[in-house]
C-alpha atoms as a PDB file:
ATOM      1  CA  UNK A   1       0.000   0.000   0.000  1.00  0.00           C
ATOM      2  CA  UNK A   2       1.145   3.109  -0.987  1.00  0.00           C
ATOM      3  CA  UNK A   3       0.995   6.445   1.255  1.00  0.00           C
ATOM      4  CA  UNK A   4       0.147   9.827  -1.336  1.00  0.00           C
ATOM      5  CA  UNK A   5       1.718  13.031   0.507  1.00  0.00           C
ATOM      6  CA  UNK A   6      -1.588  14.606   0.596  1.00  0.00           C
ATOM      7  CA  UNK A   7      -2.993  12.031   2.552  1.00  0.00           C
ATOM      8  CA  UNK A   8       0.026  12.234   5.035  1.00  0.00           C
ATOM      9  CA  UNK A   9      -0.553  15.828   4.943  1.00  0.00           C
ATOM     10  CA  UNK A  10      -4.303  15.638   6.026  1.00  0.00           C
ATOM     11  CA  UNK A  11      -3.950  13.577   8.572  1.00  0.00           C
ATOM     12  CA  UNK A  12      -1.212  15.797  10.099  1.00  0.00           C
ATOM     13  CA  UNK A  13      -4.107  18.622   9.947  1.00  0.00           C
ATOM     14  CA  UNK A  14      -6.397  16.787  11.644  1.00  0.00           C
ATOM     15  CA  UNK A  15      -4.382  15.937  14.676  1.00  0.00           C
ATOM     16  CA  UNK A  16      -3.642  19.686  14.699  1.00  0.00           C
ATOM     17  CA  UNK A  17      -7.103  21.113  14.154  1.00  0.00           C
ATOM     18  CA  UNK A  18      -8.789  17.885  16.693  1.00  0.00           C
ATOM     19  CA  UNK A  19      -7.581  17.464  19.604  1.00  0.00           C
ATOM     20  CA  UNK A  20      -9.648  14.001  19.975  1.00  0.00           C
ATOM     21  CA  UNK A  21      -7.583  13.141  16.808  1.00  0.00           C
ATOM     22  CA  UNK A  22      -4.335  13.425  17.956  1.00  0.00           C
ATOM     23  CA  UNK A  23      -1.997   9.958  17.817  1.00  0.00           C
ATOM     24  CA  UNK A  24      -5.358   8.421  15.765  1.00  0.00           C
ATOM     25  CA  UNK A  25      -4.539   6.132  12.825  1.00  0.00           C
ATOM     26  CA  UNK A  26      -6.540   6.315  10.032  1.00  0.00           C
ATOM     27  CA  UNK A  27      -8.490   2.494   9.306  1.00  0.00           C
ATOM     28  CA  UNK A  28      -9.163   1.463   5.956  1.00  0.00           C
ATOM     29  CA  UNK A  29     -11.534  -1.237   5.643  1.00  0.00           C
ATOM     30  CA  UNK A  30     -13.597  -3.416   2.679  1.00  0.00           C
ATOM     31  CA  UNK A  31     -17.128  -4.174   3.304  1.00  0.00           C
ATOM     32  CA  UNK A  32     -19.490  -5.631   1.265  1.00  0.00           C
ATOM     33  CA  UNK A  33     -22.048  -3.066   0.091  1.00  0.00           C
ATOM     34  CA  UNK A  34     -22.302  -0.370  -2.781  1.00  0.00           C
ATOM     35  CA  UNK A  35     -23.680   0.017  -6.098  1.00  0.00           C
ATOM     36  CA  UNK A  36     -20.852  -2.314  -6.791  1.00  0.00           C
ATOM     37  CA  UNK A  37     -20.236  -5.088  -4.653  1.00  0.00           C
ATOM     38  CA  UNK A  38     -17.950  -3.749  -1.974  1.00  0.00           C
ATOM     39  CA  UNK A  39     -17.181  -0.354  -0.562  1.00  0.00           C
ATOM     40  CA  UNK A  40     -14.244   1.521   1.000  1.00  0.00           C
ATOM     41  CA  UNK A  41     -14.719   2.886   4.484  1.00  0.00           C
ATOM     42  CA  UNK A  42     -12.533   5.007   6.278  1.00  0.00           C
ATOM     43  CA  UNK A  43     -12.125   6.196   9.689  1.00  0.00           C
ATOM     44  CA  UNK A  44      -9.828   7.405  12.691  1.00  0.00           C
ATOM     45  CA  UNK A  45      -8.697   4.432  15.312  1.00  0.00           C
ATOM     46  CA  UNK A  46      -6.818   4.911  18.101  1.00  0.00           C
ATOM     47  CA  UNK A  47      -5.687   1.177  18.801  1.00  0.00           C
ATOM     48  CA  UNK A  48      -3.871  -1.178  16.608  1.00  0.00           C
ATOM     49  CA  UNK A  49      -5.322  -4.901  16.384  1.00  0.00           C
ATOM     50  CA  UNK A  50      -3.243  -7.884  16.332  1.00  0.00           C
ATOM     51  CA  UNK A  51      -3.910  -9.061  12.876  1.00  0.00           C
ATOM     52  CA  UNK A  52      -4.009  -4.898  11.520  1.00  0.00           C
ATOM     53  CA  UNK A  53      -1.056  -4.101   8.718  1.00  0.00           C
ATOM     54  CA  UNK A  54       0.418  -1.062   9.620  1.00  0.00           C
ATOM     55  CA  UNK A  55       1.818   1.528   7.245  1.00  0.00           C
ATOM     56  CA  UNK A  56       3.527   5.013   7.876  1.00  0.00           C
ATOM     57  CA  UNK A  57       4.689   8.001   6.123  1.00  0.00           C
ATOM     58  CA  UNK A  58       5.877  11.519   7.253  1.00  0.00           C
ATOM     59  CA  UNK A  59       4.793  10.256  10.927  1.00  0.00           C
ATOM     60  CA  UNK A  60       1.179   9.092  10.408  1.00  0.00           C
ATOM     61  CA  UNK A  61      -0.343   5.442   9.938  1.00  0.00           C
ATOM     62  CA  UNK A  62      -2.889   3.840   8.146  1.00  0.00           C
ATOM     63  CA  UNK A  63      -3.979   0.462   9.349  1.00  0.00           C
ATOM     64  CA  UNK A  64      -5.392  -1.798   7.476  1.00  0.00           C
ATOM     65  CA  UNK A  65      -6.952  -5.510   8.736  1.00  0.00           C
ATOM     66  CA  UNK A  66      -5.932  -8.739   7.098  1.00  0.00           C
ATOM     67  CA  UNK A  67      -9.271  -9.378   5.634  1.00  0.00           C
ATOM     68  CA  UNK A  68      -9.409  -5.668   4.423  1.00  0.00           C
ATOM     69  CA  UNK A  69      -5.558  -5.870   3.260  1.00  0.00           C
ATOM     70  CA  UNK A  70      -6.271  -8.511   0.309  1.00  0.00           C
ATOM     71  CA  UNK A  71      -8.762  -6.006  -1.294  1.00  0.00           C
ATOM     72  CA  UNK A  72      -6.665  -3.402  -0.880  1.00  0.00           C
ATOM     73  CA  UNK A  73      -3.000  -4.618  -1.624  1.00  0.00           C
ATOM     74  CA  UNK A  74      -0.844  -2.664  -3.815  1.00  0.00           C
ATOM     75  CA  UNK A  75      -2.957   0.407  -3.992  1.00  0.00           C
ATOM     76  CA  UNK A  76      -2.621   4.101  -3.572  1.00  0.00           C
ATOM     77  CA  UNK A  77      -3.841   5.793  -0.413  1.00  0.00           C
ATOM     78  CA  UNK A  78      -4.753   9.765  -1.450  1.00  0.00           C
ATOM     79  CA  UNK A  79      -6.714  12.480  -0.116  1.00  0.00           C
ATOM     80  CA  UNK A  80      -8.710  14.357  -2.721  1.00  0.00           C
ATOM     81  CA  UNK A  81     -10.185  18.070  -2.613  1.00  0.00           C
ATOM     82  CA  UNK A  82     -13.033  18.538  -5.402  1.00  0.00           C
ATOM     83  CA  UNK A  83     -15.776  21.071  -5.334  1.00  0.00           C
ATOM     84  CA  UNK A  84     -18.327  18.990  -3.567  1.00  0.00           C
ATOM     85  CA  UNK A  85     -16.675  17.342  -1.371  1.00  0.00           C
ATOM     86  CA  UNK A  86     -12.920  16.468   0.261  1.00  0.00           C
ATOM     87  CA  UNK A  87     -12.345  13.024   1.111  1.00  0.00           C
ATOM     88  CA  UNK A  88      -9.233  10.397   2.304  1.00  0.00           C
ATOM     89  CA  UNK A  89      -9.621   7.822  -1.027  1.00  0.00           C
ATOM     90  CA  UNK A  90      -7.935   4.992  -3.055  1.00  0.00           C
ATOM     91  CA  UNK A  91      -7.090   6.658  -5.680  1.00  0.00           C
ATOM     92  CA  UNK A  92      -5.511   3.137  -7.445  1.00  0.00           C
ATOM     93  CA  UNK A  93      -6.364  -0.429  -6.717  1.00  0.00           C
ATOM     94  CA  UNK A  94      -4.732  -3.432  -8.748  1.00  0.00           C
ATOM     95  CA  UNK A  95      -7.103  -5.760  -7.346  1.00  0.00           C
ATOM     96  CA  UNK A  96     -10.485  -3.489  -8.597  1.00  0.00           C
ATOM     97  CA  UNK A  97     -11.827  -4.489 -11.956  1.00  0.00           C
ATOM     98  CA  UNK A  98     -14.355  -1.769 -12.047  1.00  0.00           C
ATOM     99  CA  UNK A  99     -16.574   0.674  -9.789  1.00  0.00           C
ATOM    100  CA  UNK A 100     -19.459   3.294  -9.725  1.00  0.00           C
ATOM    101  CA  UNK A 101     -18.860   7.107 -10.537  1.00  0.00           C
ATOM    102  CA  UNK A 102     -19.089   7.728  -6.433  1.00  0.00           C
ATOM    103  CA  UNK A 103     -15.493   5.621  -6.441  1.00  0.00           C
ATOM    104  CA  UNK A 104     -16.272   4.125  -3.095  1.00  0.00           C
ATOM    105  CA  UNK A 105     -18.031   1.126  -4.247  1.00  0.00           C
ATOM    106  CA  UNK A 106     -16.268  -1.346  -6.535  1.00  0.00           C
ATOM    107  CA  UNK A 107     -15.667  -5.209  -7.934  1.00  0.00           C
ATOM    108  CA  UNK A 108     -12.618  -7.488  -7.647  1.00  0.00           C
ATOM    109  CA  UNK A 109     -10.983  -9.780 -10.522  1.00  0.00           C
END
């Protein structure tokens, strides 16, 4: 999995800006669900699980379940800023075949 700078950057902010978030990890999980078979979810953790891979850049983690992790492996972590909306996403997945427009729902090969 790899770690965007904008994403490392983000999550800096928020530890700055949120007190609550400070030290947090940000968990990426895969759940079935979506307009196309699974889904993305992220959110901020502040305890690392036994069977959780852990990755790091510029002082921040993302952590990642085994389960989660085959979905997931060898993509691109990002944070995007659009009109509508800002959001942590993956911006590249090998394992994806396709997805919806929302690109938070997609299939595996």
């Amino acid at each position: 999995v790899c770690l965007c700078f904008s994403f490392s950057r983000r999550l800096k902010e928020l530890h700055t800006k949120e007190p609550s978030a400070k030290g947090n990890m940000l968990r990426l999980s895969v759940e079935a669900g979506g307009c196309s078979g699974f889904q993305y979810t992220f959110s901020l953790d502040s305890k690392e699980n036994a069977d959780d891979r852990v990755f790091e850049k510029n002082g921040v983690k993302l952590v990642v379940d085994n389960v989660s992790y085959d979905f997931v492996k060898g993509s691109t972590i990002d944070y995007a800023e659009e009109l509508i909306s800002s959001a942590f996403v993956v911006s590249t997945n090998p394992s994806a075949v396709g997805g919806c427009s929302c690109k938070s729902s997609f299939m595996v090969k």
